[in-house]
Protein backbone atom coordinates (compact mmCIF):
# COMPACT_ATOMS: atom_id res chain seq x y z
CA UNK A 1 0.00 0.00 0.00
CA UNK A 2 1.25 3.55 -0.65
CA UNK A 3 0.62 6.26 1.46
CA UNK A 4 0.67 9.59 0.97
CA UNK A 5 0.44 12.51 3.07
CA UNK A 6 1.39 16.18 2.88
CA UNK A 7 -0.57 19.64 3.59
CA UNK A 8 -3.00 21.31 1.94
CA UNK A 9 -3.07 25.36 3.27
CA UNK A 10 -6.62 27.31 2.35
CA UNK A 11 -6.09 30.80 1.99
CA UNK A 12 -8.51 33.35 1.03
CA UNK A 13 -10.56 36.75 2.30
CA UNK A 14 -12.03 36.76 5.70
CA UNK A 15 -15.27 34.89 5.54
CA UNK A 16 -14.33 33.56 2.13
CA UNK A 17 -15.52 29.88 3.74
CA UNK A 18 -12.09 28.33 4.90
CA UNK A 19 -13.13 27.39 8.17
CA UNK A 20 -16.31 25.75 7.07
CA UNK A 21 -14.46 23.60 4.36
CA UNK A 22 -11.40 21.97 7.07
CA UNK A 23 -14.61 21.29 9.35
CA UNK A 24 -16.36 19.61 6.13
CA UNK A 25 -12.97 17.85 4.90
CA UNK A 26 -12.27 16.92 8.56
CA UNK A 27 -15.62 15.39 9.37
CA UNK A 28 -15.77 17.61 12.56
CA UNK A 29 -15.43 21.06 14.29
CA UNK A 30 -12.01 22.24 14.31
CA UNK A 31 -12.21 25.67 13.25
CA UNK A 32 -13.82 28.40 14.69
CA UNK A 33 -16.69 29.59 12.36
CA UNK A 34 -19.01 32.50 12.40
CA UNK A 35 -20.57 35.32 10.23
CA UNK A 36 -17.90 37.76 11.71
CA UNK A 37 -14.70 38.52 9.88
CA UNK A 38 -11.71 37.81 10.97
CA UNK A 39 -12.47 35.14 13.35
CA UNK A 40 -9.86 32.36 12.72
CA UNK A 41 -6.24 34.06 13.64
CA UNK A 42 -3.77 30.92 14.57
CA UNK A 43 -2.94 28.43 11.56
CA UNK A 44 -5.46 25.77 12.68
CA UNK A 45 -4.59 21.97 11.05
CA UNK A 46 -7.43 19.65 10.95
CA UNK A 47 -6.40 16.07 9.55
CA UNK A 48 -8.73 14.42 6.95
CA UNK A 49 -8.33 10.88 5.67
CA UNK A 50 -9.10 9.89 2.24
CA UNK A 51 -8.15 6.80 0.80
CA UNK A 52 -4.47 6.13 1.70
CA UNK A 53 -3.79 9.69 2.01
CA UNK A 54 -3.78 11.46 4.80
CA UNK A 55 -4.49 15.61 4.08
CA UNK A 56 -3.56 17.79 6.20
CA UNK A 57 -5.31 21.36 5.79
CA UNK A 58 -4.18 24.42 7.27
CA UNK A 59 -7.10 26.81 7.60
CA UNK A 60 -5.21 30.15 7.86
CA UNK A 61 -6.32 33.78 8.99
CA UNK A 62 -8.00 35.80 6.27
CA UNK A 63 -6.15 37.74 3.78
CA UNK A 64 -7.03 41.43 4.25
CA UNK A 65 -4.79 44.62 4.41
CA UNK A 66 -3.78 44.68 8.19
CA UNK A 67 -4.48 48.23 10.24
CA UNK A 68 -2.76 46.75 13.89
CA UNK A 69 -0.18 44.02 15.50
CA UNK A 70 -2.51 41.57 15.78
CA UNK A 71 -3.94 42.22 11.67
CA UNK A 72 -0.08 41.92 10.76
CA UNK A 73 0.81 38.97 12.66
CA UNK A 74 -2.31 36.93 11.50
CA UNK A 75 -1.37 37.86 7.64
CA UNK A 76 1.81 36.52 7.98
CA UNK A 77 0.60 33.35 9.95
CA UNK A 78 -1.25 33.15 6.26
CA UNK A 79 1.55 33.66 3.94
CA UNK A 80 3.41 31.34 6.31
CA UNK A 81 0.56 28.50 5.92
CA UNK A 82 0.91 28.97 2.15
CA UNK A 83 4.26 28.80 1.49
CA UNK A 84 4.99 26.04 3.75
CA UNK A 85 2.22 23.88 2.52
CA UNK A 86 2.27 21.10 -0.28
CA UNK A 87 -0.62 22.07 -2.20
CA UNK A 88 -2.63 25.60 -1.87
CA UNK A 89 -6.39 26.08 -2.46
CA UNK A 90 -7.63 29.52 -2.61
CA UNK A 91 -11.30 30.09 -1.95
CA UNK A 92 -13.03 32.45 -4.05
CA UNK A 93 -16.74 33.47 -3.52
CA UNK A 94 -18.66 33.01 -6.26
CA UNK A 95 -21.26 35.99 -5.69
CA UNK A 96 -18.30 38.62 -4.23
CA UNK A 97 -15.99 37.79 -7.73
CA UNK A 98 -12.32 39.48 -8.14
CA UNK A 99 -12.67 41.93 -5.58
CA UNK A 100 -9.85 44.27 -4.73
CA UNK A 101 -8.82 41.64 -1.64
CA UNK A 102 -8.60 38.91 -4.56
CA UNK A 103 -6.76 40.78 -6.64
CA UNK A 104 -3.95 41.29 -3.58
CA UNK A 105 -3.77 37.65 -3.02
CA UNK A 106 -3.64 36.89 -6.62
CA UNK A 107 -0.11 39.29 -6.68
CA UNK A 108 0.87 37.70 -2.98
CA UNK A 109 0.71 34.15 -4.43
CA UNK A 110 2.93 35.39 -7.65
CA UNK A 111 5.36 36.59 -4.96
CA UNK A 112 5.50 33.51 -3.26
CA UNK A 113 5.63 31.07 -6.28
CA UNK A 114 7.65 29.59 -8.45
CA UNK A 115 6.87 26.20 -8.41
CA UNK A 116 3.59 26.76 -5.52
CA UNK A 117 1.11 24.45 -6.70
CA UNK A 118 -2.09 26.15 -6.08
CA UNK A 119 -5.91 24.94 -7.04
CA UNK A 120 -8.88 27.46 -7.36
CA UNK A 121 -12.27 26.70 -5.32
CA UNK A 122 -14.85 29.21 -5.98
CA UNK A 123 -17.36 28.96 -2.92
CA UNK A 124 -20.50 29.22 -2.66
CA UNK A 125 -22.09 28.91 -6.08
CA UNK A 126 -25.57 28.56 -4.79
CA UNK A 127 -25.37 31.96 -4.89
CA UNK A 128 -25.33 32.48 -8.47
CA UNK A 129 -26.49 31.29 -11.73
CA UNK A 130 -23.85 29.27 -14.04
CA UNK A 131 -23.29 32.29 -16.54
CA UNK A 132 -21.98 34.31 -13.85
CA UNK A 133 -19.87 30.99 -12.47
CA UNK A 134 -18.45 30.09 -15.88
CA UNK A 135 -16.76 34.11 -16.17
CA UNK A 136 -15.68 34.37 -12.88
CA UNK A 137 -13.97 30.67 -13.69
CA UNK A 138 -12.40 32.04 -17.20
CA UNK A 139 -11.83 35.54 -15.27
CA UNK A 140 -9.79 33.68 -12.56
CA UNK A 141 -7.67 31.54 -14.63
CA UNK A 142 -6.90 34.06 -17.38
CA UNK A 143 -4.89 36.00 -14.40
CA UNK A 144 -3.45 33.24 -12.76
CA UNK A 145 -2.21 29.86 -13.70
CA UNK A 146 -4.54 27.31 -11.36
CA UNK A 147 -3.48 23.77 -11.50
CA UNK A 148 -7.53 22.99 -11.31
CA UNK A 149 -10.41 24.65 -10.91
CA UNK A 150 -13.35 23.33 -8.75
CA UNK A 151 -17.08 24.73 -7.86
CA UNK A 152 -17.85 24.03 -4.42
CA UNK A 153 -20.55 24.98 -1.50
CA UNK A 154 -18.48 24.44 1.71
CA UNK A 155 -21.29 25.19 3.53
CA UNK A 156 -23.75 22.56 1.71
CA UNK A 157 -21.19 19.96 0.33
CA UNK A 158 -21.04 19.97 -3.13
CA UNK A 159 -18.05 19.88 -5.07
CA UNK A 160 -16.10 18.93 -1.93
CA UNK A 161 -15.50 15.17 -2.22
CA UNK A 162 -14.29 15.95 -5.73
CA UNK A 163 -11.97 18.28 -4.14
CA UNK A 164 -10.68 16.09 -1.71
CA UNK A 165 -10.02 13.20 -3.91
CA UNK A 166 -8.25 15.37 -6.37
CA UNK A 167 -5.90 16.67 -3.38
CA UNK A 168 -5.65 12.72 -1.83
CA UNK A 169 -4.07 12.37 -5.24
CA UNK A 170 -1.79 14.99 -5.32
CA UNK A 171 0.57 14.91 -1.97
CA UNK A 172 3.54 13.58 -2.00
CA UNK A 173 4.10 9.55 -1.41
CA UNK A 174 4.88 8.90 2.18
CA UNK A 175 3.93 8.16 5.63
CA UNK A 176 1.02 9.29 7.26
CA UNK A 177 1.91 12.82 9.44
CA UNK A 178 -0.24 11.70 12.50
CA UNK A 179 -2.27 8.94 14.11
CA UNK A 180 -5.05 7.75 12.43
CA UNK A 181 -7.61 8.91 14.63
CA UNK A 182 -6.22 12.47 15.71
CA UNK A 183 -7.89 14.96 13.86
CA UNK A 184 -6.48 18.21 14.45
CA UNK A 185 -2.90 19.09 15.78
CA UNK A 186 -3.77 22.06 18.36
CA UNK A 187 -3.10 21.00 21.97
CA UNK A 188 -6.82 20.20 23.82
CA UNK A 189 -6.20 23.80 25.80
CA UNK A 190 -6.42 25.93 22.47
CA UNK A 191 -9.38 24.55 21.26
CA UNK A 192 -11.32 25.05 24.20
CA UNK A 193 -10.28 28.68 24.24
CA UNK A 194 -11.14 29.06 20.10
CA UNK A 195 -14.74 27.17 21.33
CA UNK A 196 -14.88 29.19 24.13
CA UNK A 197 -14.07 32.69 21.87
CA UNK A 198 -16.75 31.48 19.28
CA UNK A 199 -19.50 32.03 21.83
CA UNK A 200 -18.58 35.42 22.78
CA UNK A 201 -17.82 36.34 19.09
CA UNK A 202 -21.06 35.28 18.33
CA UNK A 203 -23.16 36.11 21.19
CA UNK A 204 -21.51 40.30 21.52
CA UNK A 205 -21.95 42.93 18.80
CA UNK A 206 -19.34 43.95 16.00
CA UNK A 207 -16.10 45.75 17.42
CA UNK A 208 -15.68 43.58 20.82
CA UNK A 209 -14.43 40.58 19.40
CA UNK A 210 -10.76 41.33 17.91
CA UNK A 211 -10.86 43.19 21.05
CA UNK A 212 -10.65 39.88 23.17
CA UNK A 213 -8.98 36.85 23.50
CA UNK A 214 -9.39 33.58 25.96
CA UNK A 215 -6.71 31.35 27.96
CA UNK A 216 -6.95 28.02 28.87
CA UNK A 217 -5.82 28.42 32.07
CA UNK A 218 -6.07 25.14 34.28
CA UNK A 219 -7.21 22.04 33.00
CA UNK A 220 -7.89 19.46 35.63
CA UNK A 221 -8.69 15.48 34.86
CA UNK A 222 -11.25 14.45 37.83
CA UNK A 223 -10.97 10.80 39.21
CA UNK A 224 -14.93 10.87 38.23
CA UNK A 225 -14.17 10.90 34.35
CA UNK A 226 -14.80 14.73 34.33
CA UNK A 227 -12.83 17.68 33.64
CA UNK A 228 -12.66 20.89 35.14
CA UNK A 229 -11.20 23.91 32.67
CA UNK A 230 -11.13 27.24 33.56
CA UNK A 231 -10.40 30.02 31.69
CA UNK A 232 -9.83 33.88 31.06
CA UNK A 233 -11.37 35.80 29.08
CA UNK A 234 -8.59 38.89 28.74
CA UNK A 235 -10.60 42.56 27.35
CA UNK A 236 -8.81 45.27 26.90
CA UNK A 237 -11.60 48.02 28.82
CA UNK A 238 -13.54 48.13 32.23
CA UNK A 239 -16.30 49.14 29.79
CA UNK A 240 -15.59 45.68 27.55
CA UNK A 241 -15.59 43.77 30.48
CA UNK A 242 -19.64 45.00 31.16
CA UNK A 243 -20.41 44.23 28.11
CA UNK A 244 -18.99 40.56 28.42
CA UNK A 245 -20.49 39.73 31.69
CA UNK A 246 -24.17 41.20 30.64
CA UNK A 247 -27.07 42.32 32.46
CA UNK A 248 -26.75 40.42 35.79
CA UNK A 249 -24.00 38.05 34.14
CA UNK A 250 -26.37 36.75 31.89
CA UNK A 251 -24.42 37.31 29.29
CA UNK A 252 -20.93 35.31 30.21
CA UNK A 253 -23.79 32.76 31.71
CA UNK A 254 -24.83 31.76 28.19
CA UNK A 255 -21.84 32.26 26.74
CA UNK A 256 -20.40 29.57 29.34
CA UNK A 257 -23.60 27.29 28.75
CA UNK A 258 -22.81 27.12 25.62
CA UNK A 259 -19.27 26.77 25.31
CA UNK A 260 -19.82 23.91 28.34
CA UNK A 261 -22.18 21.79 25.94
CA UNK A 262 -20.21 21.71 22.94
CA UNK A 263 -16.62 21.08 24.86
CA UNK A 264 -18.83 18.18 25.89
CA UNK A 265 -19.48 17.07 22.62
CA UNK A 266 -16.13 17.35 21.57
CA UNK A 267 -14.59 15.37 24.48
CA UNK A 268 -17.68 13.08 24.80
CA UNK A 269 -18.15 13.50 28.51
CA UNK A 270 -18.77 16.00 31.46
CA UNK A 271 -17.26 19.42 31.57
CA UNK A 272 -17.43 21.66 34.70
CA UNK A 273 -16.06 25.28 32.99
CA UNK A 274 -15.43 28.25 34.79
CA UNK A 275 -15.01 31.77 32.97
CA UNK A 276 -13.35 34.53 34.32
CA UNK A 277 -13.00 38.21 32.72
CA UNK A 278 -10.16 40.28 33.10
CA UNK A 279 -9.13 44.13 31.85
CA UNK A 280 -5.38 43.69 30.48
CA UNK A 281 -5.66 47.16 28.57
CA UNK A 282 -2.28 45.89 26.67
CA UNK A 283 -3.15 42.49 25.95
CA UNK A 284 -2.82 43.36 22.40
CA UNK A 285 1.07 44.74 22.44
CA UNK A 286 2.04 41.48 24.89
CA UNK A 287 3.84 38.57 23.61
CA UNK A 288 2.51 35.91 25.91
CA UNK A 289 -0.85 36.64 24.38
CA UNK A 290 0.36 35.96 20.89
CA UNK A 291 2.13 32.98 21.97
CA UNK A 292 -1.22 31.28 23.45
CA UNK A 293 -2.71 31.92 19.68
CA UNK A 294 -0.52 30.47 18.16
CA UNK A 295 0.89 33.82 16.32
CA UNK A 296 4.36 34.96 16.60
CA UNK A 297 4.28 38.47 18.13
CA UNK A 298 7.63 39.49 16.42
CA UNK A 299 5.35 39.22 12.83
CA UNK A 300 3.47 42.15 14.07
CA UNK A 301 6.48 44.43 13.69
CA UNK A 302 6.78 44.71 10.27
């Protein structure tokens, strides 16, 4: 039998449906994923099987022109993904087209390239009709030279088995990169704290979110099968630290709820989780913080 095995990075704009696909190629949540922007900022690998092949995909931070630190340090941990992967997939969605953002990428990945084998997936094609598809595909490859093109919905499935067998394919021959039933390569601590950050990203209005961060603080295995994690929930304002707790503390109460139930699902047992908020007005300018994302704080400099 031959193996192969090798990773696949998917790079794109913010909310261009990266996230969405490595959960749909992996079988299970990995990546954080929301309607916000910006929400996945550490290189996140989720490990899909396919055949002998073993894919590796590297859902990176969108591609978008960076304003602060943390902007500049999550664009590089996305040029990083790319040019250390095997294969790169940029998503493209179908009813946004070559948008200036696209266009940026499009001269990145020239930068990056010789010999970067990169496939086009344009996302999302329930939104449009095939006319519009079959330009934006001719549009597309006319300005850059895609190995293969493929018309997926990451959201509703199609297109993505082809994509995945096409990729199973194309790594290189070799052993498999990690055990055959791990599925993602982030320590158990960081994707309680992504989980954990979903919930507040989801549940709090526009500008808070980049404006936060969580840390797995303690994680404690109970002789009862059960696991006690508590974290921090690091804002960067007394007045951001209101808005987090809610009315009461009803807010960080559903926010925990719901974090709790799907750390349970994950694990597949109890959780006891315990959230605490705390104003760290320069959480954003300390390395520490970047470290415990997965970013490297030095990348912000530039």
């Amino acid at each position: 039998m031959t193996t192969r095995a090798g990773f696949v990075a998917l790079i794109g704009e913010p909310n261009a449906g990266k996230s969405t696909l490595t959960n749909r190629m992996v079988g299970a949540k990995v990546s954080i994923v929301t309607h916000k922007v910006q929400t996945t900022r550490a290189r996140i690998r989720g490990v899909a099987l396919e055949g002998d092949s073993q894919i590796v995909f590297v859902d990176t931070p969108g591609l978008f022109k960076p304003r602060r630190r943390l902007d500049r340090a999550m664009v590089a941990a996305a040029w990083g993904g790319a040019a250390d992967a095997d294969i790169v997939v940029l998503l493209v969605e179908a009813h946004r087209g070559v948008t200036e953002g696209v266009e940026r990428i499009l001269e990145g990945l020239e930068e990056i390239g010789q010999g970067r084998r990169v496939a086009l997936a344009i996302n999302k094609i329930d939104r449009v009709k095939s006319d519009v598809l079959l330009a934006l595909t001719e549009d597309l490859n006319a300005r850059y030279g895609f190995e293969e093109t493929f018309m997926i919905s990451a959201e509703k499935g199609y297109g993505c088995d082809d994509l995945k067998k096409w990729l199973a394919t194309q790594l290189p021959e070799g052993p498999w990169l990690y055990p055959e039933d791990q599925i993602a390569d982030l320590p158990l601590r960081m994707i309680a704290a992504e989980m954990t950050r979903e919930k507040l990203t989801l549940r709090l209005h526009q500008e808070l979110p980049y404006q936060l961060t969580v840390e797995t603080e303690n994680w404690e295995e109970r002789k009862d099968g059960t696991a006690r994690i508590d974290q921090v929930v690091y804002v960067a304002r007394d007045g951001h630290k209101g808005i987090v707790l809610g009315n009461k503390g009803e807010s960080i109460k559903a926010i925990s709820k719901a974090a709790r139930e799907e750390l349970e699902e994950f694990l597949g047992r109890r959780v006891h989780l315990f959230l605490q908020v705390k104003v760290r007005e320069k959480w954003l300018e300390e390395a520490a913080r970047y470290s415990e994302m997965g970013l490297d704080f030095r990348d912000g400099n530039s």
